[in-house]
Protein backbone atom coordinates (compact mmCIF):
# COMPACT_ATOMS: atom_id res chain seq x y z
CA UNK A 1 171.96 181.80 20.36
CA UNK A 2 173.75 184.86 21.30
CA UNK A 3 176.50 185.26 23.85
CA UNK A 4 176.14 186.91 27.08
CA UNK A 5 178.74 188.51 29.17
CA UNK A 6 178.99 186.85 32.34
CA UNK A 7 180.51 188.44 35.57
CA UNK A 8 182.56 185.21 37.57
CA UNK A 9 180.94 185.43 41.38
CA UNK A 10 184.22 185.55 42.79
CA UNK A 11 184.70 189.24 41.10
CA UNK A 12 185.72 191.89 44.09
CA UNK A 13 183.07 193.91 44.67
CA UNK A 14 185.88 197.00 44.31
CA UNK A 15 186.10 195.93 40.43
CA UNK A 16 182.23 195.22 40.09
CA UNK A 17 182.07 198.72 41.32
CA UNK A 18 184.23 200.17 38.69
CA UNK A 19 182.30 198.56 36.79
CA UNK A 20 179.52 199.51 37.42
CA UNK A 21 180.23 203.70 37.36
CA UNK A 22 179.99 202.33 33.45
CA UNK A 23 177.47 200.01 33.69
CA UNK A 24 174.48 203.02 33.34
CA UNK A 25 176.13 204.27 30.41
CA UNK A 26 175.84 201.23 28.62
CA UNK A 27 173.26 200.16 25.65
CA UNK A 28 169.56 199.84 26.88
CA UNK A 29 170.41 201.42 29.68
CA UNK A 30 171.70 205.23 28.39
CA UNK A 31 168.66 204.55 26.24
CA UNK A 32 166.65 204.39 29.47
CA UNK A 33 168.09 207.16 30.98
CA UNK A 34 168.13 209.54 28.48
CA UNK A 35 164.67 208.63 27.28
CA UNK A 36 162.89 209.27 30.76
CA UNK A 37 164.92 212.49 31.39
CA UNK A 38 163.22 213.58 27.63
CA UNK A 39 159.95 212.61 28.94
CA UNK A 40 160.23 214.11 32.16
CA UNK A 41 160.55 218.03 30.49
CA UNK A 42 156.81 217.57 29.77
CA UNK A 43 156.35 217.55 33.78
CA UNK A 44 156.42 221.12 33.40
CA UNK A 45 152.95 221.61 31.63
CA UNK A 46 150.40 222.46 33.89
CA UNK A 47 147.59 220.20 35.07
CA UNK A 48 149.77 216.85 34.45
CA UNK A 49 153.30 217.70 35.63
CA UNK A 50 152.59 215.63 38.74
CA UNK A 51 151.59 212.54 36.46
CA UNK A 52 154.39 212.90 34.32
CA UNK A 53 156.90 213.08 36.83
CA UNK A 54 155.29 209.83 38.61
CA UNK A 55 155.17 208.00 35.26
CA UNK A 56 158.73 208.71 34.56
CA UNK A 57 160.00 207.56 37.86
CA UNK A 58 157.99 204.97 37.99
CA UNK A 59 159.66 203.90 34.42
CA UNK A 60 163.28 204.18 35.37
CA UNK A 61 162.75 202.02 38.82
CA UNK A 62 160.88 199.64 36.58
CA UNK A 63 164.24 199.06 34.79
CA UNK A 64 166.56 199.61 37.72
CA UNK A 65 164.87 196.69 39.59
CA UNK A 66 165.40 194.69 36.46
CA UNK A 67 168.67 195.30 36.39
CA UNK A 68 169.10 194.47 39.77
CA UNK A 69 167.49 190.81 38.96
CA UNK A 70 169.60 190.50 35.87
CA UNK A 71 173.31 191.61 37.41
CA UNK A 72 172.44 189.08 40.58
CA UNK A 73 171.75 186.26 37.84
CA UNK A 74 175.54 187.31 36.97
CA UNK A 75 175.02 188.95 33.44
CA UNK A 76 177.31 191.97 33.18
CA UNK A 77 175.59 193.97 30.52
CA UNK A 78 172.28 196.19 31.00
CA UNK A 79 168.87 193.98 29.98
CA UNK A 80 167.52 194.90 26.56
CA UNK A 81 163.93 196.03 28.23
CA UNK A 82 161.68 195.24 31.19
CA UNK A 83 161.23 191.14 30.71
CA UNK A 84 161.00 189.43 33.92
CA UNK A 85 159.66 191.66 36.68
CA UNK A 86 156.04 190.97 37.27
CA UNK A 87 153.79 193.32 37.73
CA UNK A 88 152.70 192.36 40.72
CA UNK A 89 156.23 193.08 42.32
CA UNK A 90 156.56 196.15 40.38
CA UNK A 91 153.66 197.77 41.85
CA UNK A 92 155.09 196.56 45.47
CA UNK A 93 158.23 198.38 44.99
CA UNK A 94 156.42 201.41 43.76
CA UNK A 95 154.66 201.92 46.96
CA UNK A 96 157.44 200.53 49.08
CA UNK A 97 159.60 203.34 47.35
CA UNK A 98 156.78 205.85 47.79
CA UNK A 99 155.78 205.10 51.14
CA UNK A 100 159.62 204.94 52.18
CA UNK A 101 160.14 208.25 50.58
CA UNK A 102 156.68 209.75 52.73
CA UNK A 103 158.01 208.41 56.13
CA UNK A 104 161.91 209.65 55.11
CA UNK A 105 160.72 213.36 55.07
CA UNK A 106 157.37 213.60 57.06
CA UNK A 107 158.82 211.24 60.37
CA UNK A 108 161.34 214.41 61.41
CA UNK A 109 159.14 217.71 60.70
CA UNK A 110 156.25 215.95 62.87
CA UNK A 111 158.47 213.88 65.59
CA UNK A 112 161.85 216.03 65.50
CA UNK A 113 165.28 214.18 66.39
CA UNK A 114 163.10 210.91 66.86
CA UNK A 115 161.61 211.55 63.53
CA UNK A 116 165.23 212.02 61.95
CA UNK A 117 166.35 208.46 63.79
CA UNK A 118 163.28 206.78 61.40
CA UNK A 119 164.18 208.43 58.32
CA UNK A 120 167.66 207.36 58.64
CA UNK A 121 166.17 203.50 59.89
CA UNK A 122 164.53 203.14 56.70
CA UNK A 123 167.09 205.07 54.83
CA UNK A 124 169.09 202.04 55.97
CA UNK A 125 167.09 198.70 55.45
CA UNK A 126 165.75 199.93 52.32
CA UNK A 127 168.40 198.50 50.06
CA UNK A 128 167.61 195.11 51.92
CA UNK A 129 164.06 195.64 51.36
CA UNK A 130 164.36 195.77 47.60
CA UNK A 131 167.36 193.24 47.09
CA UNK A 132 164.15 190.44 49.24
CA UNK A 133 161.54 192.04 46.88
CA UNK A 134 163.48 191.23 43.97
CA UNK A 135 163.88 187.27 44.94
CA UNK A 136 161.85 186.22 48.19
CA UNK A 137 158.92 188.43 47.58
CA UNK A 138 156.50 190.45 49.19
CA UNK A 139 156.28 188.96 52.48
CA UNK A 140 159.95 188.66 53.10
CA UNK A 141 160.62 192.10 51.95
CA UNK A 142 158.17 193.32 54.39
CA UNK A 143 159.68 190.91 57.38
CA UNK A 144 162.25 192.87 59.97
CA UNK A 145 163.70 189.29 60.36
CA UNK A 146 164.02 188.77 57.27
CA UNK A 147 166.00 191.90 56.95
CA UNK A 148 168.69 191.11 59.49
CA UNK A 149 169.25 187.79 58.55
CA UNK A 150 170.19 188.62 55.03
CA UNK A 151 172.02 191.48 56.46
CA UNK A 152 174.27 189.28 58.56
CA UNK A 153 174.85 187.08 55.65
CA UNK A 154 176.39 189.55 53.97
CA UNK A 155 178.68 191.48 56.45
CA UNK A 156 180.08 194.22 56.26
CA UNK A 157 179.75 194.59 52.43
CA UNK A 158 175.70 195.77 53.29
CA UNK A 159 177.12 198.64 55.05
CA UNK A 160 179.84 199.51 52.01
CA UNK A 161 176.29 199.02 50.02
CA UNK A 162 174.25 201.52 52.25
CA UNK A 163 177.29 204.09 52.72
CA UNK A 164 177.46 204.03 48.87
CA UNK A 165 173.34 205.07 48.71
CA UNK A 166 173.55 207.60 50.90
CA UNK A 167 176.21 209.11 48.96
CA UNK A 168 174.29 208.96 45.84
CA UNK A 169 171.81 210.44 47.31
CA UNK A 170 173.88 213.41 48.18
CA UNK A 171 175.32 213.94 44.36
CA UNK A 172 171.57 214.16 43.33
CA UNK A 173 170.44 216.76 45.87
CA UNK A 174 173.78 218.14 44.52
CA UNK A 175 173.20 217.96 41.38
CA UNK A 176 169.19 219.71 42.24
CA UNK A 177 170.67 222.65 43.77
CA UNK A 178 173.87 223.06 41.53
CA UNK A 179 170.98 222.76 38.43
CA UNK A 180 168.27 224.79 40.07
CA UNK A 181 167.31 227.82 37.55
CA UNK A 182 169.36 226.91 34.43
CA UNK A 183 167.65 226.53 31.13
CA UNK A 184 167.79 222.57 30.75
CA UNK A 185 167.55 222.14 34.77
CA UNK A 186 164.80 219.47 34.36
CA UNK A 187 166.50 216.49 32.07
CA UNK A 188 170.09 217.48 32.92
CA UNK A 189 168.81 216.80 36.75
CA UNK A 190 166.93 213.54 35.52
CA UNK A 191 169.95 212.54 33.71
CA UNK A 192 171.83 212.38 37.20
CA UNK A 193 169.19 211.25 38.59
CA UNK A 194 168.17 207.99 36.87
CA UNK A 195 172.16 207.17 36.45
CA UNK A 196 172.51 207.34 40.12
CA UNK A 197 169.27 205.21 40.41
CA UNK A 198 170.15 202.82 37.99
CA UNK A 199 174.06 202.71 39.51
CA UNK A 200 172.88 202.16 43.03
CA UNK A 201 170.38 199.22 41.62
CA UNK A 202 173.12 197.17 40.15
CA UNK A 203 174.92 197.51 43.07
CA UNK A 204 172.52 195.86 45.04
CA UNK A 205 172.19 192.95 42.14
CA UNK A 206 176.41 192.93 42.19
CA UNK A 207 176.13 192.13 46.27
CA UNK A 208 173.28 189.33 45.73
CA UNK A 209 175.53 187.95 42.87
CA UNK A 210 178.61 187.90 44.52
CA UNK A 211 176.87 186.54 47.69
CA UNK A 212 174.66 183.94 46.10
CA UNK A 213 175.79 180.66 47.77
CA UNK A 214 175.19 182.13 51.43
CA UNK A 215 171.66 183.53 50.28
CA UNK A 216 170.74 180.25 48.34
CA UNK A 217 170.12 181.84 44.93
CA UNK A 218 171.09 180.09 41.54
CA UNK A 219 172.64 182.51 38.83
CA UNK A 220 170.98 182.23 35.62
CA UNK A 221 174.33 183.48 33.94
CA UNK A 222 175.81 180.20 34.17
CA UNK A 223 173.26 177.69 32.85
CA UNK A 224 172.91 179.99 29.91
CA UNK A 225 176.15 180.23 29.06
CA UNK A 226 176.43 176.61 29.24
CA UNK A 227 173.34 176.31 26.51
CA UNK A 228 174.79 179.10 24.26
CA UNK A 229 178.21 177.26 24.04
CA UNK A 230 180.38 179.64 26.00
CA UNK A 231 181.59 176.96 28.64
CA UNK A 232 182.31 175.33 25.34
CA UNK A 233 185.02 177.70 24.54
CA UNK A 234 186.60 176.73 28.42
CA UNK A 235 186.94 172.59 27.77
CA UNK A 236 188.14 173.31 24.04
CA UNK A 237 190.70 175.75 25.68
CA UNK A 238 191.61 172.97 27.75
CA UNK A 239 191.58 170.26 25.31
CA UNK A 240 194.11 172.57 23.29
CA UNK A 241 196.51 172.94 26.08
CA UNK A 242 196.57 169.35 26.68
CA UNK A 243 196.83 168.75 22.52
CA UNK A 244 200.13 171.30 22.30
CA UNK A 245 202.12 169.46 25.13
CA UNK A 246 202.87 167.38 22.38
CA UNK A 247 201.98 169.12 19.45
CA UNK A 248 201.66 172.54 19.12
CA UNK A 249 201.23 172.63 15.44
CA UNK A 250 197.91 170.12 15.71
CA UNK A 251 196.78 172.15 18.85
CA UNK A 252 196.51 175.48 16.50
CA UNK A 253 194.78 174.03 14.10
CA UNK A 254 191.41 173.70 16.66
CA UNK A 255 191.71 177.31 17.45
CA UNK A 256 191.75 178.09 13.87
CA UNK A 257 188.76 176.12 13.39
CA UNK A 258 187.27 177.21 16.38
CA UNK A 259 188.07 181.33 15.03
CA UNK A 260 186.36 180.41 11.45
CA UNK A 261 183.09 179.86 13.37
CA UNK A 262 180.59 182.64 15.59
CA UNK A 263 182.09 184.97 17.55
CA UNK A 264 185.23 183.77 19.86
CA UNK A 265 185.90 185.08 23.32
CA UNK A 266 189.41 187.18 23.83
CA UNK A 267 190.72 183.98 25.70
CA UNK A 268 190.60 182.20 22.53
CA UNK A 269 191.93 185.04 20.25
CA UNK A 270 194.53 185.19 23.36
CA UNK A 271 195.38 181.81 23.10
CA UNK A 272 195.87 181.17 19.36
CA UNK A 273 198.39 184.12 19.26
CA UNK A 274 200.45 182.69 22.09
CA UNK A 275 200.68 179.30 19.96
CA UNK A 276 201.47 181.15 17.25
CA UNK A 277 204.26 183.38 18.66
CA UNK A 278 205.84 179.71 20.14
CA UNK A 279 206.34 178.42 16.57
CA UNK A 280 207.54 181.67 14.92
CA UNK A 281 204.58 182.22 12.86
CA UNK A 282 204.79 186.15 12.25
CA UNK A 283 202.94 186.69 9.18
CA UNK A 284 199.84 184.98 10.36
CA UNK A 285 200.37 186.40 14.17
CA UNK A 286 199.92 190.03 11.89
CA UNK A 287 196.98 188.83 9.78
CA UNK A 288 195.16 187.64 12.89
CA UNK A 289 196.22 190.84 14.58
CA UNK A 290 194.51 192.96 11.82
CA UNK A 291 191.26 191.10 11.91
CA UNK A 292 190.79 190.79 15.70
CA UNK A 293 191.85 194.64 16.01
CA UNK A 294 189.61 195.62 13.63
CA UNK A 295 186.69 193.08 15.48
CA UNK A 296 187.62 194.86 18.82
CA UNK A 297 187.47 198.22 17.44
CA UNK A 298 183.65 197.68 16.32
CA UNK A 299 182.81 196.28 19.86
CA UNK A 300 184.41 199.93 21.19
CA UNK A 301 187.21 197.32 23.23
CA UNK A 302 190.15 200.36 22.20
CA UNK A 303 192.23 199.10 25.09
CA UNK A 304 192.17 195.70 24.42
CA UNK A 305 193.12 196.36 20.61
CA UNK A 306 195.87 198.71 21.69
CA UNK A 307 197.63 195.59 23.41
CA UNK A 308 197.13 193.82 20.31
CA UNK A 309 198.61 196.59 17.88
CA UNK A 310 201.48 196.50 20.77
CA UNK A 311 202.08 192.87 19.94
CA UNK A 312 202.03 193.08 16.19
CA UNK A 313 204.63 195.97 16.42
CA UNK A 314 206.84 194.04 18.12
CA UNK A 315 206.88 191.68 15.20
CA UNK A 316 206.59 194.45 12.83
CA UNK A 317 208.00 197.84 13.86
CA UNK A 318 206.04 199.23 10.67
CA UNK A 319 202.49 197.73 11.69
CA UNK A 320 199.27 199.99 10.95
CA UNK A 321 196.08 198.77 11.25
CA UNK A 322 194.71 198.34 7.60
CA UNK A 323 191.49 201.05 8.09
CA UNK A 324 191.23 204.66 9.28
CA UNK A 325 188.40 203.80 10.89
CA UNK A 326 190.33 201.54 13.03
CA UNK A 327 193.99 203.25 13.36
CA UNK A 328 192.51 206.44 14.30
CA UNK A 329 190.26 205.68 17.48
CA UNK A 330 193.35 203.94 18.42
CA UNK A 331 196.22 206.78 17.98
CA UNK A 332 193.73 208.60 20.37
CA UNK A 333 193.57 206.08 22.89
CA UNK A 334 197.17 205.54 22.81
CA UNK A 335 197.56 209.46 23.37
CA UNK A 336 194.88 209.70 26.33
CA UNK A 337 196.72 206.67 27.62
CA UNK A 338 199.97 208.45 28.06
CA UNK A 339 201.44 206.03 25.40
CA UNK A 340 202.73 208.73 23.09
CA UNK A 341 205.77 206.45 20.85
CA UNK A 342 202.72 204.43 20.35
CA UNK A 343 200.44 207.17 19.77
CA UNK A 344 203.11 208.98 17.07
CA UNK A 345 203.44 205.59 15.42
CA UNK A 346 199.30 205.37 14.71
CA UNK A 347 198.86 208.92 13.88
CA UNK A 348 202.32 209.13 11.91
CA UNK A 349 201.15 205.82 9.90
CA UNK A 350 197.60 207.28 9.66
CA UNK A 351 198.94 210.36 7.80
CA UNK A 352 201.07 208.33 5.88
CA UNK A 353 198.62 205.65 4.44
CA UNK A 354 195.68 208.05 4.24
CA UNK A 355 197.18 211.57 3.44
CA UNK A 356 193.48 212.80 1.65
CA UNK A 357 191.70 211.50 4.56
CA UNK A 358 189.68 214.21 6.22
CA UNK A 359 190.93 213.17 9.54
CA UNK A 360 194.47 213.32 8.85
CA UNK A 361 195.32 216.46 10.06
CA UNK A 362 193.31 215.76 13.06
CA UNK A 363 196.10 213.10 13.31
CA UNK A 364 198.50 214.75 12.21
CA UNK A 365 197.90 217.22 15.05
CA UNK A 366 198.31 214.50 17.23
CA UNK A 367 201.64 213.39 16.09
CA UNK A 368 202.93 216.43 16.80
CA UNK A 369 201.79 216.84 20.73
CA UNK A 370 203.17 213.45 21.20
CA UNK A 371 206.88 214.70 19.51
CA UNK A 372 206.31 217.41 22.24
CA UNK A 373 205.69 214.92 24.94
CA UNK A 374 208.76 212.97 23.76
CA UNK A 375 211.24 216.39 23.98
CA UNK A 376 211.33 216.77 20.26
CA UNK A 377 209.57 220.37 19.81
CA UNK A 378 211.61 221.48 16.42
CA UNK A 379 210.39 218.16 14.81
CA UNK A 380 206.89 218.85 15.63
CA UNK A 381 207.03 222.61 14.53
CA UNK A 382 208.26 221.51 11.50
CA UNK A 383 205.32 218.76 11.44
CA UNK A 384 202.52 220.92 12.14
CA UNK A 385 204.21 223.37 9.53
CA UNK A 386 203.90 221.03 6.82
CA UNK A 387 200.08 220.01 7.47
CA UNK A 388 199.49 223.25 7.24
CA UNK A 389 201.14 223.55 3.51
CA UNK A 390 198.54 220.69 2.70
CA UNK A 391 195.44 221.78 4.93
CA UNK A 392 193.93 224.02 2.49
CA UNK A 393 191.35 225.48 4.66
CA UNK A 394 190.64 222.56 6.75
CA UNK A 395 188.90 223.36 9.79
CA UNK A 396 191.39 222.62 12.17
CA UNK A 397 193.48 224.87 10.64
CA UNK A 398 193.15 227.97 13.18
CA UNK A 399 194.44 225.08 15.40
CA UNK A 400 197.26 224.15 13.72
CA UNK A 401 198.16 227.46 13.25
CA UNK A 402 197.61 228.55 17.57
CA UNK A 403 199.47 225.41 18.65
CA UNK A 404 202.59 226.01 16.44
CA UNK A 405 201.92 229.85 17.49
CA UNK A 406 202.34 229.01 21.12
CA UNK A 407 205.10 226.86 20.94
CA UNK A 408 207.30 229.05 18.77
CA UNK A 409 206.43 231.58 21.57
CA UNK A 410 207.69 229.37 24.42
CA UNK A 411 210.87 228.74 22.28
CA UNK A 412 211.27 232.56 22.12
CA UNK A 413 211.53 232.89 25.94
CA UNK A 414 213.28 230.23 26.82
């Protein structure tokens, strides 16, 4: 069975909404997005532009109400399609949405500052509206006392909630003005669009999730990760701390059993390292470190493998990951990370172990910005002088050639 991520329900909402400026970008999700803003160019054609635009919002909020249901069931990833929502509540929240949207603009042009007062009303229980849809149904969606008694459940954190809407909703009219009259004004502006509506969707699932004993919901996260094994990982964890109290040697041996198996969490990569590190064990501290950074690298988790290369140059000042593929992405994130004796020591290694690689004076280039960073212009001069004896015509040679310009320039005046 595969493994889900799982958000804890005691997560701040502050670092469920950092994560969730990413969550949009992420898997099914971009997919969404980007293939509804495709579709959505055809709503220029005349005779069916209305239809298409209809169809393709009606397609993202399809998927932004099911991933509302899945981040309040405490899974942290985007769903892989539209699974659970049933029609019958689909169709509700199209018409709750459309009707919503009606009263939002018709309520002030026919009934002025009174008008405005409704607009903003709605504008404000709407979130509430869709976060009872999702779980209690139609009739508690559509109940005012319903409303306020979920509100008051959840405090304050509904009006963080709304406050973050309406400012969504401001980027997108934004984003429709700053886009008005450009060539690609119609999918760049759905882009926005559905990530906004998709961002303020998990939101609402992050507040029912975090919330989920005072509103009487049960997570699915939990039970599943139970059935799939990952709770598994938690009691071996704590069988292995018990184990090492008395011997560590015997405690390191599960963990390597448990690493020859399916796919281990960090905590247990974590884990096995610090046992390892407590009995001296270098060399296989460095062969673990090569397979887990290279594991970490293929799941895009840079950071995470940066902190591991970290570790296994502390054992082994000389450390390089064993693949381009995997050293490079990492010299970059080292460099964006203001890290640059780390970054030099990737992209230095890098041109080192793989001078014919096609990316090594793409890292070479690097090495030598980060010997600027660290105060030691002459020594990258001299560094981007000799990638240039070897780059042939490479096309980062023009490059090469402006930065090593500009810096002999700055030398000049100073």
């Amino acid at each position: 069975m595969p493994r889900h991520a799982v958000f804890d329900a005691d997560t701040p909402f502050a670092q469920r909404l950092a994560h969730g400026v990413r969550y949009p970008l992420r898997g099914p999700a971009l997919i969404t997005i980007i293939a509804v803003a495709l579709f959505n160019v055809l709503s220029v054609v005349p005779g069916i532009g209305m239809l298409i635009a209809f169809m393709g919002w009606s397609a993202v909020y399809m998927y932004a109400f099911e991933c509302l249901r899945h981040t309040a069931d405490g899974f942290a990833d985007p769903p892989e399609m539209v699974m659970e929502t049933e029609q019958g509540q689909a169709i509700s929240l199209i018409i709750i949405q459309l009707v919503g949207a009606a009263a939002s603009v018709l309520a002030p042009f026919f009934f002025g500052v009174s008008g405005l007062l409704v607009s903003l009303g709605f504008g404000f229980v709407m979130p509430i509206i869709t976060m009872s849809l999702a779980y209690d149904g139609l009739g508690a969606a559509l109940n005012p006392l319903n409303w306020f008694a979920v509100i008051a459940r959840l405090g304050r954190a509904y009006f963080v909630l709304v406050g973050l809407v309406f400012l969504t909703s401001l980027l997108q009219l934004g984003a429709e003005h700053a886009l008005r009259g450009t060539p690609l004004s119609i999918p760049l502006y759905y882009l926005v669009a559905n990530y906004l509506t998709i961002f303020n969707f998990y939101l609402m699932g992050s507040l029912l999730h975090q919330h989920h004993a005072e509103l009487g919901l049960s997570p699915k996260a939990e039970a599943l990760a139970a059935e799939s094994g990952q709770n598994a990982d938690d009691d071996l964890l704590a069988h292995v701390d018990f184990v090492a109290m008395d011997d560590i040697a015997a405690a390191t041996d599960l963990l390597t059993e448990r690493l020859r198996g399916y796919s281990a969490p960090p905590a247990v990569h974590t884990r096995y390292r610090q046992l390892l590190r407590k009995q001296n064990r270098h060399a296989e501290l460095l062969v673990h470190g090569q397979i887990w950074i290279a594991a970490l690298v293929a799941q895009n988790d840079l950071r995470r493998a940066l902190t591991v290369v970290i570790d296994c140059m502390d054992i082994d000042p000389d450390f390089l990951p064993d693949a381009p593929e995997t050293a490079g992405p990492l010299a970059e994130t080292a460099a964006q990370a203001a890290m640059p004796r780390i970054a030099l020591r990737l992209a230095t290694g890098f041109r080192t172990a793989w001078p014919q690689d096609f990316g090594a004076p793409h890292y070479g280039m690097i090495a030598a910005r980060m010997l600027d960073q660290l105060g030691e212009r002459r020594e990258a001069l001299a560094l981007i002088d000799r990638i240039l004896s070897e780059a042939g015509d490479h096309p980062l040679r023009f490059d090469l050639e402006q930065l090593a310009h500009t810096w002999r320039n700055e030398e000049a005046r100073a």
